[in-house]
Protein backbone atom coordinates (compact mmCIF):
# COMPACT_ATOMS: atom_id res chain seq x y z
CA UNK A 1 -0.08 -2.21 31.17
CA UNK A 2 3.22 -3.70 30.82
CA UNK A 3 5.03 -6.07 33.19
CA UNK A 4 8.35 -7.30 33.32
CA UNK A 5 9.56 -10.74 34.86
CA UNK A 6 12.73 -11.72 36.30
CA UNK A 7 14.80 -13.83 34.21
CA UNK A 8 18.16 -14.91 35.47
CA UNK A 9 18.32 -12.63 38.46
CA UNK A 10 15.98 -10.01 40.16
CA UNK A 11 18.37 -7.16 38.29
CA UNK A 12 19.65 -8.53 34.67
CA UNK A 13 16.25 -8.87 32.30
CA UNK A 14 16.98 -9.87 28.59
CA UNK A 15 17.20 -7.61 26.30
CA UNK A 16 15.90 -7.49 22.95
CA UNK A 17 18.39 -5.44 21.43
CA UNK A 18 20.23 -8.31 19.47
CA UNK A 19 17.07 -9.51 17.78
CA UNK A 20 16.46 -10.42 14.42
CA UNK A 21 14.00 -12.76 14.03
CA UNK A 22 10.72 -12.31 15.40
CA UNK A 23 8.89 -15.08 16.42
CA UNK A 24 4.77 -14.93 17.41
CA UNK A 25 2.09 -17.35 18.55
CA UNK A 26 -1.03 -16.26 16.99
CA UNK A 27 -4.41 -16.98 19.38
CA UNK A 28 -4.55 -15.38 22.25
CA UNK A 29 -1.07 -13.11 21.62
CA UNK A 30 -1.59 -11.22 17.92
CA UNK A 31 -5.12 -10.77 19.16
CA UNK A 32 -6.49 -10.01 22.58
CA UNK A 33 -8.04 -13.17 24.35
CA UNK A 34 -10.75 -10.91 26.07
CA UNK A 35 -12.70 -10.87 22.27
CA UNK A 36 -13.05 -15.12 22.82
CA UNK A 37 -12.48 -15.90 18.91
CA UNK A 38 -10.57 -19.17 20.56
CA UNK A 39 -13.83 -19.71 22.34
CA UNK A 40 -15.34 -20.63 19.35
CA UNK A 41 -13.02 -23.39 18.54
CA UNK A 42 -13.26 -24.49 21.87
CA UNK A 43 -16.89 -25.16 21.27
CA UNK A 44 -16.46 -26.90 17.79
CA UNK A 45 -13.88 -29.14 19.32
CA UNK A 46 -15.85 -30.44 22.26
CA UNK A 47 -19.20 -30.59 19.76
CA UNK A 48 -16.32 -32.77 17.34
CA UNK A 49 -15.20 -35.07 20.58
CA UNK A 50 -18.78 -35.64 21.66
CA UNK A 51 -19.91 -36.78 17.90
CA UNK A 52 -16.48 -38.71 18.00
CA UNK A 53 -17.18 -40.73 21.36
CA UNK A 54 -20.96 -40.61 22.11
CA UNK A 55 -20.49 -38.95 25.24
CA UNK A 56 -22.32 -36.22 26.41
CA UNK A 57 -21.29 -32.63 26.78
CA UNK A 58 -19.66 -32.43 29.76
CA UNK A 59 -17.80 -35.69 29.42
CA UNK A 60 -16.60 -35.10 26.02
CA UNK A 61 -14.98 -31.67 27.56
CA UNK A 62 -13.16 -33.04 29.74
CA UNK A 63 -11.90 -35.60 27.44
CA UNK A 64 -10.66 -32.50 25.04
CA UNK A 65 -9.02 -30.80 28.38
CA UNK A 66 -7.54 -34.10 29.14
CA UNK A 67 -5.83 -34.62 25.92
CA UNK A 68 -5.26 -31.25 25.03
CA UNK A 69 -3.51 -30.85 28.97
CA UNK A 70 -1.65 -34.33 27.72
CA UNK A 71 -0.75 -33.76 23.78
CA UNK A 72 -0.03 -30.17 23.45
CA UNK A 73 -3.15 -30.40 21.50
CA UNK A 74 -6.59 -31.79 21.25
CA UNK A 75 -5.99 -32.95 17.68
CA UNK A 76 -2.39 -34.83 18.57
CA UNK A 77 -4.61 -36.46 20.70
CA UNK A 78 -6.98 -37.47 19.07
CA UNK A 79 -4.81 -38.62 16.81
CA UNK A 80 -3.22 -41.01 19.14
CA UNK A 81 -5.69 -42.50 20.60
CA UNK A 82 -8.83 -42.12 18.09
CA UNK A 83 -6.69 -41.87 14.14
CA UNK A 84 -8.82 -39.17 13.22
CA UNK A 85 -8.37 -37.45 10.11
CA UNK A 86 -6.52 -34.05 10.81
CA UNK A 87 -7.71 -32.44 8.08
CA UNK A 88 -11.21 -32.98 8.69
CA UNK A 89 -10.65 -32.26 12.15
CA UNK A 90 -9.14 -29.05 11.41
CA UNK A 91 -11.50 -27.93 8.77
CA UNK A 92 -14.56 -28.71 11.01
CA UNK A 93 -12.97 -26.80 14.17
CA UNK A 94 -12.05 -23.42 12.35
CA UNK A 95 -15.49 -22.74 11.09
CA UNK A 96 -16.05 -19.78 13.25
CA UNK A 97 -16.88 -16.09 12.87
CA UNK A 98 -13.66 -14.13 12.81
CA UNK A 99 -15.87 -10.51 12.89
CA UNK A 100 -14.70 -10.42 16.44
CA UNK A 101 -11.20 -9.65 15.42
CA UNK A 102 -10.67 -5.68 15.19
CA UNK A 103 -7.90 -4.02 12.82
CA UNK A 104 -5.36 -3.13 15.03
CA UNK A 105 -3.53 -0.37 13.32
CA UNK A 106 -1.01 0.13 16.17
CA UNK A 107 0.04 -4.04 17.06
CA UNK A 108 0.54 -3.85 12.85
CA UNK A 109 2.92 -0.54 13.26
CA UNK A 110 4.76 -1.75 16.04
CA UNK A 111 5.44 -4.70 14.47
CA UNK A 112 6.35 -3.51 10.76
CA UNK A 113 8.50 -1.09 12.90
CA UNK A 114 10.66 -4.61 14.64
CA UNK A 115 14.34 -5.07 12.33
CA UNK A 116 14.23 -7.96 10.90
CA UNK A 117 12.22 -11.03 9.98
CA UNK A 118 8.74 -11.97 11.41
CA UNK A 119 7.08 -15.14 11.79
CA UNK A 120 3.97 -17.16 12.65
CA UNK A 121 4.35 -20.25 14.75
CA UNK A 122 0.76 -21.58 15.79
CA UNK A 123 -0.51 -25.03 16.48
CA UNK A 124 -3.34 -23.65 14.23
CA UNK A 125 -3.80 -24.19 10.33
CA UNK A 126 -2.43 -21.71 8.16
CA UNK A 127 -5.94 -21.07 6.99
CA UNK A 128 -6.75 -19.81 10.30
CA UNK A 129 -3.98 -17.80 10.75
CA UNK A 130 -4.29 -15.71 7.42
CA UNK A 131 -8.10 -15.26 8.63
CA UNK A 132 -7.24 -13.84 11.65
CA UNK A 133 -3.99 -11.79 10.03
CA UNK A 134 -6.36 -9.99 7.45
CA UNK A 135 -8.72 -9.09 9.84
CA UNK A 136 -5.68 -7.23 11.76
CA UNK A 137 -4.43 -5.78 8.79
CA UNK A 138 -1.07 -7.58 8.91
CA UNK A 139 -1.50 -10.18 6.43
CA UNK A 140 1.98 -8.92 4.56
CA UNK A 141 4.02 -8.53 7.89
CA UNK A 142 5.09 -12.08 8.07
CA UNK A 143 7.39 -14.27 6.25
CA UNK A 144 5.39 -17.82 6.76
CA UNK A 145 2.98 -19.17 8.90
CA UNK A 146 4.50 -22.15 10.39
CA UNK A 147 1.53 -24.13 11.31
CA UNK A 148 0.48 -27.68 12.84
CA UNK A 149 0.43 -29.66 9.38
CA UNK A 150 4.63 -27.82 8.57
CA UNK A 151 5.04 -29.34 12.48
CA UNK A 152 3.92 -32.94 11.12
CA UNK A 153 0.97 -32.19 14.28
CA UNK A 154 3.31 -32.51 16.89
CA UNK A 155 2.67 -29.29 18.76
CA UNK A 156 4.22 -26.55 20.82
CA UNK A 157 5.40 -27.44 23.78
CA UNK A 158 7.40 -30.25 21.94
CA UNK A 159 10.77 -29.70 21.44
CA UNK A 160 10.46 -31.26 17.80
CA UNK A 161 8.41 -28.72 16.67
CA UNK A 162 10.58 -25.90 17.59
CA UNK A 163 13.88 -27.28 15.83
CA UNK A 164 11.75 -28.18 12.81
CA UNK A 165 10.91 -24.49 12.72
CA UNK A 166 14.30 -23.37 13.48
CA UNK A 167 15.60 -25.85 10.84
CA UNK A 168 13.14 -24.92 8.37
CA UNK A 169 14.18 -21.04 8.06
CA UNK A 170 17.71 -21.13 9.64
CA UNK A 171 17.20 -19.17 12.20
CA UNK A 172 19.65 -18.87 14.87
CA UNK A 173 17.91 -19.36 18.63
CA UNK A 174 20.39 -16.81 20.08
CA UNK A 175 19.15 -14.00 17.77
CA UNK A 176 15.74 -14.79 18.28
CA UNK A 177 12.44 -13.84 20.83
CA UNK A 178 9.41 -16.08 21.47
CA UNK A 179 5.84 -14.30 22.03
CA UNK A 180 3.27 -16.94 23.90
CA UNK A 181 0.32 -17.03 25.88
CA UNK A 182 1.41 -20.06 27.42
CA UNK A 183 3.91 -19.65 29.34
CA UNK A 184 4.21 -23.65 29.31
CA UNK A 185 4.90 -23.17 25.35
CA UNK A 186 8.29 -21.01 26.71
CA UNK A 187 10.25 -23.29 27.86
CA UNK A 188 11.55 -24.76 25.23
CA UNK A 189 13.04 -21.29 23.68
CA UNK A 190 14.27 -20.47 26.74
CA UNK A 191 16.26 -23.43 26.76
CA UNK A 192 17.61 -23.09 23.18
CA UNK A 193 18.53 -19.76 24.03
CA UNK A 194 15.57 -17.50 22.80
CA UNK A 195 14.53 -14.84 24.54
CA UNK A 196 10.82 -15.03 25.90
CA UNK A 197 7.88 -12.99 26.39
CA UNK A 198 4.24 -14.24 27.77
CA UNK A 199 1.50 -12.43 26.68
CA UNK A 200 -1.59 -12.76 29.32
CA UNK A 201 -5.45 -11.63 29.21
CA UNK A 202 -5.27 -9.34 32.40
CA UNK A 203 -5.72 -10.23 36.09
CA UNK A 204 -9.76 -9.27 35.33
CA UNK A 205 -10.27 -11.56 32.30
CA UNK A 206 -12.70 -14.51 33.28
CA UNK A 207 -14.20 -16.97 31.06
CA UNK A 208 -15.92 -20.37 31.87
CA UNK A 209 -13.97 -21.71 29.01
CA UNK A 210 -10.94 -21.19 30.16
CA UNK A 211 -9.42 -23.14 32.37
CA UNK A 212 -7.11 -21.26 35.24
CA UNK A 213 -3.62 -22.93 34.50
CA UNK A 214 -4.34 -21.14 30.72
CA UNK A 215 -4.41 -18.09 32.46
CA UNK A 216 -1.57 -18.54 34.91
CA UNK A 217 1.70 -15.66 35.11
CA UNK A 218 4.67 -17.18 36.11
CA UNK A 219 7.46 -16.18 37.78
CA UNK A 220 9.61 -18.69 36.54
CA UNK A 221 13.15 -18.36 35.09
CA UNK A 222 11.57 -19.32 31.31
CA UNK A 223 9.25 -16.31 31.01
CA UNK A 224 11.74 -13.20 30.74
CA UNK A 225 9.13 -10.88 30.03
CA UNK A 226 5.76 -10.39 30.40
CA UNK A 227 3.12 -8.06 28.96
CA UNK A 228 -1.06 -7.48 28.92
CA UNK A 229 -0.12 -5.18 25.74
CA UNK A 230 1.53 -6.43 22.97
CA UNK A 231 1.89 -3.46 20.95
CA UNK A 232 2.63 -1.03 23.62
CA UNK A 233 4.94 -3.58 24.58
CA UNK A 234 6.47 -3.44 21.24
CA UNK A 235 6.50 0.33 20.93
CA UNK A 236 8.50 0.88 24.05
CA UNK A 237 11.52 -1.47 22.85
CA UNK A 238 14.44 0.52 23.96
């Protein structure tokens, strides 16, 4: 099912028509958050804050919610107020099982399909990312994987790491679209002029480590589009 928000007014949404640079988050929006690969991470970062702090389980979770809520991230915040190493950090998180990710045959068609250039943009390691892109099949689709170490680990929603992105392959806002699952990771583009599309779980999608705001649609002016199916999404691009 696909859904589309108002974006200016109830009868002008923005077209996609001018594109030509494609721009996509990568957990939660390349693959479907319903398969819980993020879940994993979630777990390794609250077992990494609890061996961190000495607190116990449930403490140490909030604590990651807190500063991931505050930061953008839980590793910008940890950074600021613990100087942990990222790259330990990083490495120690992303030890998961990615068998959970499916080849998706049809996401990788639309996309190939899209005129012009595509990118990664994740507060994730590049590591990661190429994971979770070969287990897709779209490893070769993308141009780079601009990831949390190429941000200097200041994350999405910070407007720094958006015009070092911009900056870093010349890419003109104006010409551009923004896929997110967070719709508070939107605002930005739509400031700069990009157009912007949130990509949510489904109304039915529960999961006790996921907290409700992460799961929020918004009817706010900075979402333009919204869709529970990226690739049909994709596919039906006038």
């Amino acid at each position: 099912m696909t859904a589309l928000a108002p974006s200016l007014g109830a009868a002008e949404l923005r077209s996609l028509s001018h594109v030509t640079d494609w721009v996509f988050d990568l957990d939660n929006t390349l693959y479907p958050r319903t398969c819980n690969l993020f879940a994993q991470i979630d777990t390794n970062m609250t077992n990494y804050v609890m061996e961190l702090t000495k607190l116990d389980f449930e403490a140490a979770r909030d604590l990651q919610k807190q500063l991931y809520r505050d930061h953008g991230t839980t590793l910008n915040g940890l950074m600021t107020q613990h100087k942990v190493d990222p790259d330990h950090f990083l490495d120690t998180v992303h030890a998961i099982d990615y068998s959970p990710v499916d080849a998706h045959p049809e996401l990788v068609e639309a996309i190939a399909a899209l005129p012009g250039r595509k990118f990664i943009f994740t507060n994730g390691d590049t590591g990661h990312a190429r994971q979770v892109l070969r287990r897709l099949g779209a490893d070769h689709l993308f141009e780079h994987v601009f990831d949390i170490r190429a941000m200097t680990y200041v994350p999405k929603p910070h407007r720094q790491a958006y015009d070092g992105f911009l900056a870093r392959h010349g890419i003109d806002p104006t010409a551009a679209v923004m896929f997110d699952d967070l719709e508070k990771n939107l605002k930005v583009p739509h400031e700069i002029g990009m157009v912007t599309v949130q990509v949510t779980a489904g109304s039915d999608f529960v999961h006790e480590q996921v907290d409700a705001w992460e799961l929020d649609r918004t009817r706010q002016e900075h979402v333009h589009h919204i869709t529970e199916d990226l690739a049909h999404f994709l596919r039906n691009l006038p």
